[in-house]
N, C-alpha and C. Protein backbone atom coordinates (compact mmCIF):
# COMPACT_ATOMS: atom_id res chain seq x y z
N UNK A 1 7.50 156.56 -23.54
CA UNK A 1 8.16 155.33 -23.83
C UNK A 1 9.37 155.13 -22.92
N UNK A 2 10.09 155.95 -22.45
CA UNK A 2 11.25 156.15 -21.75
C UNK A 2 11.18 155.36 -20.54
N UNK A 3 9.69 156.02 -19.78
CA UNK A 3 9.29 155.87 -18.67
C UNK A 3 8.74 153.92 -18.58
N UNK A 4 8.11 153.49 -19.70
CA UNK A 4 7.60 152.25 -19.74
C UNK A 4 9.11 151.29 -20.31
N UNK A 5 10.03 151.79 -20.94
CA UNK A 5 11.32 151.47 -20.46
C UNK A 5 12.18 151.16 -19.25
N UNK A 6 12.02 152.68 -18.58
CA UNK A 6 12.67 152.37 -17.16
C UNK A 6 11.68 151.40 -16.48
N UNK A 7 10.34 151.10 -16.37
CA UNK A 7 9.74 150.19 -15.54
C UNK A 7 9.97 148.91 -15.87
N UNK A 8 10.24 148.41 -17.57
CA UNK A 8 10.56 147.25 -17.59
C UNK A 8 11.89 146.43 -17.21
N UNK A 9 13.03 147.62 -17.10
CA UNK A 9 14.22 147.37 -17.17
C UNK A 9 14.22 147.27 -15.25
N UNK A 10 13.37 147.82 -14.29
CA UNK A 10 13.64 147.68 -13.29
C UNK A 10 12.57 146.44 -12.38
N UNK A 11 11.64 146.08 -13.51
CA UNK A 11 10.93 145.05 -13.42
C UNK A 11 12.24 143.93 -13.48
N UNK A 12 12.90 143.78 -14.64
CA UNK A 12 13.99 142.85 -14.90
C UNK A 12 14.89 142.71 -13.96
N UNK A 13 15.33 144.06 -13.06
CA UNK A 13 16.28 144.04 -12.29
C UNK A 13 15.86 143.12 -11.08
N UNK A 14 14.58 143.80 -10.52
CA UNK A 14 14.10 143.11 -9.62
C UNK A 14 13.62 141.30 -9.49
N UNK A 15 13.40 140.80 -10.99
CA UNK A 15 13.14 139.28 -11.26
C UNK A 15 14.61 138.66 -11.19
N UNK A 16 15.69 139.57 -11.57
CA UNK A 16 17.19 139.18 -11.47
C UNK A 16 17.59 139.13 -9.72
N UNK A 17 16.95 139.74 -9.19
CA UNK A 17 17.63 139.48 -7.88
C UNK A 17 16.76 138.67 -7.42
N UNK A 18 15.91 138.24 -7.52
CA UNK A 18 14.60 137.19 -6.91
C UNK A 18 14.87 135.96 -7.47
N UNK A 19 15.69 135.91 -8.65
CA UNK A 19 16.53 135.01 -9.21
C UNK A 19 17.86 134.72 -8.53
N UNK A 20 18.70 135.74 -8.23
CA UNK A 20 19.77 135.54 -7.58
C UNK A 20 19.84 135.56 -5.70
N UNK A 21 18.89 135.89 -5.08
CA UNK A 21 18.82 134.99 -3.91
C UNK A 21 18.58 134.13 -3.95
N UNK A 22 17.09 133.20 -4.82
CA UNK A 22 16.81 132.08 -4.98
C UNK A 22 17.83 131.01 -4.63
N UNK A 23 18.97 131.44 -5.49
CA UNK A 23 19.96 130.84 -6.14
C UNK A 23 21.25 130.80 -4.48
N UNK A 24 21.24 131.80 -3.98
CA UNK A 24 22.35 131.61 -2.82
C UNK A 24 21.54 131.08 -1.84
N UNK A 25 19.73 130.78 -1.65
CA UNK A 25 19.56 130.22 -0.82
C UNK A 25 20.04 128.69 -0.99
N UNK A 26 19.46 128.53 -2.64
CA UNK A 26 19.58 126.64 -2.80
C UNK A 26 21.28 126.52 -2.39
N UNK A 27 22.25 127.20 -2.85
CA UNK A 27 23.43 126.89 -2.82
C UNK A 27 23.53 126.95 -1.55
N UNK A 28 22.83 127.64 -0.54
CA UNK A 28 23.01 127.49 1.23
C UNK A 28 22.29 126.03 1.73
N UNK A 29 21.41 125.92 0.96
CA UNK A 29 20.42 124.40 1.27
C UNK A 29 21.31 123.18 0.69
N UNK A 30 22.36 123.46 -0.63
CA UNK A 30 23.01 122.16 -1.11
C UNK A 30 24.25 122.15 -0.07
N UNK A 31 24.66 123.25 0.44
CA UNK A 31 26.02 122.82 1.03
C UNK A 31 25.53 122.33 2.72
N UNK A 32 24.49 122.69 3.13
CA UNK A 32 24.00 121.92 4.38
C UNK A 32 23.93 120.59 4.03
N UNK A 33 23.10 120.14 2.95
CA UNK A 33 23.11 119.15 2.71
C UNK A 33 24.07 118.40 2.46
N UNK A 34 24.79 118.81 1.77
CA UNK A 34 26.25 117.81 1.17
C UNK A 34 27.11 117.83 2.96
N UNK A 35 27.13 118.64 4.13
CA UNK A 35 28.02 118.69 4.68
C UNK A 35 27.45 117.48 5.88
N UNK A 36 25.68 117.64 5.80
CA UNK A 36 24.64 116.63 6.33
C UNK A 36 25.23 115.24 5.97
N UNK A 37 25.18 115.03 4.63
CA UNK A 37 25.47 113.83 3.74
C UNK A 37 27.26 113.35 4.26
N UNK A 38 27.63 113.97 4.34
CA UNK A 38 28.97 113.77 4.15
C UNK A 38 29.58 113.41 5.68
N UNK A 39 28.75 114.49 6.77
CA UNK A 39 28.74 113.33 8.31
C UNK A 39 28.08 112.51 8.36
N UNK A 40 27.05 111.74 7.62
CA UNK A 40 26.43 110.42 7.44
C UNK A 40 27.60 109.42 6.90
N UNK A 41 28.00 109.75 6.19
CA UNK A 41 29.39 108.69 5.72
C UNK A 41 30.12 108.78 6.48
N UNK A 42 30.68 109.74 7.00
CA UNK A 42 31.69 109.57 7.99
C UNK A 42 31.59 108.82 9.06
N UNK A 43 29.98 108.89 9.68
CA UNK A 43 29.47 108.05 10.51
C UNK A 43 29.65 106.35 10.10
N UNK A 44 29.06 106.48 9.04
CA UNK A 44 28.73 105.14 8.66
C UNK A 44 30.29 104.67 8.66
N UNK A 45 31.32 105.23 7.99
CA UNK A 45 32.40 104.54 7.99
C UNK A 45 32.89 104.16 9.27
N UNK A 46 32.73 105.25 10.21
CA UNK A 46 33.47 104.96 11.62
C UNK A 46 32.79 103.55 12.04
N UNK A 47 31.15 103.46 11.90
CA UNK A 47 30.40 102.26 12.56
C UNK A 47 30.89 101.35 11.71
N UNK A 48 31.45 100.95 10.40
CA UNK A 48 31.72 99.91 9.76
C UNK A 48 33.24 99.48 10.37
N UNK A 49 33.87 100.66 10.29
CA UNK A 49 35.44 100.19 11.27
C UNK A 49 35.40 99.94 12.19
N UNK A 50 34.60 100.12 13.28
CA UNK A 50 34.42 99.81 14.56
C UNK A 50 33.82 98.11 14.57
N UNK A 51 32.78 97.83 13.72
CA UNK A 51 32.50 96.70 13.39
C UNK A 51 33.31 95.80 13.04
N UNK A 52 34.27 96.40 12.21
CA UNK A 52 35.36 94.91 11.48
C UNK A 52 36.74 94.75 12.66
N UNK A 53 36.73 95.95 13.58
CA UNK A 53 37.80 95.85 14.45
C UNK A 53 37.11 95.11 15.41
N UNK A 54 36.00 95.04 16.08
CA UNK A 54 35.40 94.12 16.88
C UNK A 54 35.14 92.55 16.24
N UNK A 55 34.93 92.50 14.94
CA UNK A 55 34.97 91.25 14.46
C UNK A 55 36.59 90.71 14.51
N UNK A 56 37.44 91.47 14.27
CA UNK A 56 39.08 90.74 14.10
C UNK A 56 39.50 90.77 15.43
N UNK A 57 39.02 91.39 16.51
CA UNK A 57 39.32 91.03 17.76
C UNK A 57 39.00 89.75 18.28
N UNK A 58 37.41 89.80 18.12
CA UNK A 58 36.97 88.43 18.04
C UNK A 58 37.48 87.19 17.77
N UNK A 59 38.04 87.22 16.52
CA UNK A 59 38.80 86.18 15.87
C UNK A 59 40.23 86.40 16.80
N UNK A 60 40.49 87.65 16.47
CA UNK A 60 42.35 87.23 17.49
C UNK A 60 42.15 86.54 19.40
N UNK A 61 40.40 86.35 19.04
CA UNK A 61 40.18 86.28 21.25
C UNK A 61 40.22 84.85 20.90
N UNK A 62 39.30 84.22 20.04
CA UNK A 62 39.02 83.12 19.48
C UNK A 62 40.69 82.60 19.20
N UNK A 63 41.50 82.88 18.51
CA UNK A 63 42.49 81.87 18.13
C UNK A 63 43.48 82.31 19.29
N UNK A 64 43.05 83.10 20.52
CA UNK A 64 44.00 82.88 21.14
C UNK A 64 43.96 81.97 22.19
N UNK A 65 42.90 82.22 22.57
CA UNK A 65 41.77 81.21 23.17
C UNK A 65 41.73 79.84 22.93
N UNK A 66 41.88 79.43 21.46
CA UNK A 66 42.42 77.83 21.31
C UNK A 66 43.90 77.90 21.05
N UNK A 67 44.54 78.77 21.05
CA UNK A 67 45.76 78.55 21.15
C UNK A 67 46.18 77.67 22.54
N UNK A 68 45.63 78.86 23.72
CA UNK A 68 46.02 78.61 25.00
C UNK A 68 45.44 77.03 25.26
N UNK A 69 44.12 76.77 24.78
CA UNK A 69 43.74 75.75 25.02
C UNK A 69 44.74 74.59 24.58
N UNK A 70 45.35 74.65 23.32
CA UNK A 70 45.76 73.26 22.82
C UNK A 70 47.27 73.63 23.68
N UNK A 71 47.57 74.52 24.05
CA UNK A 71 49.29 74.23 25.07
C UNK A 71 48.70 74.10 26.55
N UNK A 72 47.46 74.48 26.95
CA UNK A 72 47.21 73.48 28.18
C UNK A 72 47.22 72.14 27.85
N UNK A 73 46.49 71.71 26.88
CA UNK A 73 46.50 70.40 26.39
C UNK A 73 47.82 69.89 26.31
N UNK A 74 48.60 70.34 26.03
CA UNK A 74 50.17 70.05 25.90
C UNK A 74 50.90 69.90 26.70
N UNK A 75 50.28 70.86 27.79
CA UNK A 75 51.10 70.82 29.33
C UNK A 75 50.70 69.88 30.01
N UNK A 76 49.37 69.56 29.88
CA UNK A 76 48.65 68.71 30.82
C UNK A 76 49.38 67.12 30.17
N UNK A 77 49.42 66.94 29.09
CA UNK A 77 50.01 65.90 28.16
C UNK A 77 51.51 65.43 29.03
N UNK A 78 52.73 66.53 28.67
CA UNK A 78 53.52 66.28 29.47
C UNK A 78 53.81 66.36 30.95
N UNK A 79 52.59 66.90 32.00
CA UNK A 79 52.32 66.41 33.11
C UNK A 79 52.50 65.07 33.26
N UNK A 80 51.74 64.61 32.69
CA UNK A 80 51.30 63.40 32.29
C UNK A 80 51.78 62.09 32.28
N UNK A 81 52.66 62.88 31.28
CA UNK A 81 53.80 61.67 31.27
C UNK A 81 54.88 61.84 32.34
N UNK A 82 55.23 63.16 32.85
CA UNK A 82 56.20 63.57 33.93
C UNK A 82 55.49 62.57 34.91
N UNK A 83 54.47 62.46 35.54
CA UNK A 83 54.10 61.50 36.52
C UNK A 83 54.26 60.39 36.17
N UNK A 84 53.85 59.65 35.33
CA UNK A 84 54.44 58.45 34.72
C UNK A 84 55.33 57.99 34.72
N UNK A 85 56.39 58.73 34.35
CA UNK A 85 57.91 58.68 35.01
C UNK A 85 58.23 58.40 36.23
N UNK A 86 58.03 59.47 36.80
CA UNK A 86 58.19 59.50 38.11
C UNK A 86 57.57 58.76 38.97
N UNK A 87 56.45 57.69 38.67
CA UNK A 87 55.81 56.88 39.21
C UNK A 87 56.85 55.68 39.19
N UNK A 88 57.17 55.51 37.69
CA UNK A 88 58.29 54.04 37.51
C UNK A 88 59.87 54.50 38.16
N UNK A 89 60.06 55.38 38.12
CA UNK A 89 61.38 55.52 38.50
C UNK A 89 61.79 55.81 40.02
N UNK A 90 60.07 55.89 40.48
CA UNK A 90 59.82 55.87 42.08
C UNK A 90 60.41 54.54 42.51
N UNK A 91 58.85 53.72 41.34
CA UNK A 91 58.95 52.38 42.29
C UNK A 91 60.25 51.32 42.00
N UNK A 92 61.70 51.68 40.71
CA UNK A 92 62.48 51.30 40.75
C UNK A 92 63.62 51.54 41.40
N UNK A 93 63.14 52.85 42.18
CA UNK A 93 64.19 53.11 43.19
C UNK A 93 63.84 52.65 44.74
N UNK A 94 62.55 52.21 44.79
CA UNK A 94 62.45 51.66 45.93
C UNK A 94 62.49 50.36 45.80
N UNK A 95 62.43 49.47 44.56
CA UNK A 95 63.02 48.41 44.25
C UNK A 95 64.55 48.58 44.36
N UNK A 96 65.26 48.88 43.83
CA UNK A 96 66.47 49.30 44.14
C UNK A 96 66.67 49.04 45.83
N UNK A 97 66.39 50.09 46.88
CA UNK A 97 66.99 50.53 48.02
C UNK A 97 66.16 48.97 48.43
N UNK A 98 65.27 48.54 48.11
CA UNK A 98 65.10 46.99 48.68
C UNK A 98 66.09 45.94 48.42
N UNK A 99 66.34 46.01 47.30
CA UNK A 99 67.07 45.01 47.02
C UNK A 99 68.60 45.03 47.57
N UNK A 100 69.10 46.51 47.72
CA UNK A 100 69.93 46.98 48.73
C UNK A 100 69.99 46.41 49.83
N UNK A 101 68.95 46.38 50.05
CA UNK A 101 68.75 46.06 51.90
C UNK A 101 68.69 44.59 52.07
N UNK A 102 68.22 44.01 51.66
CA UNK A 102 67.93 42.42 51.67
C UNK A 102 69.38 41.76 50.87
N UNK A 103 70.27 42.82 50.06
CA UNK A 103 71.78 42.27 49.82
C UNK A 103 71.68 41.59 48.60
N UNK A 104 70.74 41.42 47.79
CA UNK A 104 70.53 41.16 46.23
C UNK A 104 71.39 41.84 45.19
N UNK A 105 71.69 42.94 45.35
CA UNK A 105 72.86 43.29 44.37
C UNK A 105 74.31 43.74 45.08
C-alpha cells in the first residue's frame, strides 16, 4: 500500500507541474499579447494624433489662406483708391499750374 501511495502522490506531483507550466506558458502567451495589444493602441493613438494635427493644420492653412486673401483684397481696395486720388489731384494740379500760366488766378 505504501508503494501504491508513493505512485499516486508522485503521479499528483507530476499532473501539478504539467499544471504549473501550463500555467507560466499561458501567463507568457497573455503578457505577449497584452504587450502586442497595447502597441496596437499606441499605434492607433499616434495615427489618430497625427490625423487631427494634419486636419487643424489644414484648417490653420485654410484660414490663413483667406485671411491673406481678404487683406490682399484690402490692399488692392486701397490701391485703388490711392490711384484715384492721385489721378484727381494729378489732374488738379495740372489744372492748377495751367491756370498759373495763362494768369487765371
Amino acid at each position: 500500500m505504501n508503494e501504491q501511495l508513493i505512485q499516486q502522490i508522485l503521479e499528483i506531483e507530476k499532473q501539478a507541474q504539467g499544471i504549473h507550466q501550463a500555467a507560466v506558458r499561458d501567463a507568457e502567451q497573455l503578457e505577449k499579447q497584452a504587450d502586442q495589444e497595447a502597441q496596437a493602441l499606441i499605434e492607433k493613438a499616434r495615427a489618430e494624433a497625427q490625423e487631427e494635427a494634419q486636419r487643424l493644420a489644414s484648417e490653420s492653412q485654410a484660414k490663413g489662406e483667406r485671411e491673406c486673401e481678404r487683406i490682399l483684397a484690402e490692399s488692392e481696395d486701397k490701391s485703388s483708391q490711392t490711384e484715384t486720388q492721385a489721378a484727381q489731384n494729378f489732374d488738379r494740379a495740372v489744372n492748377y499750374v495751367l491756370d498759373r500760366l495763362m494768369g487765371r488766378k
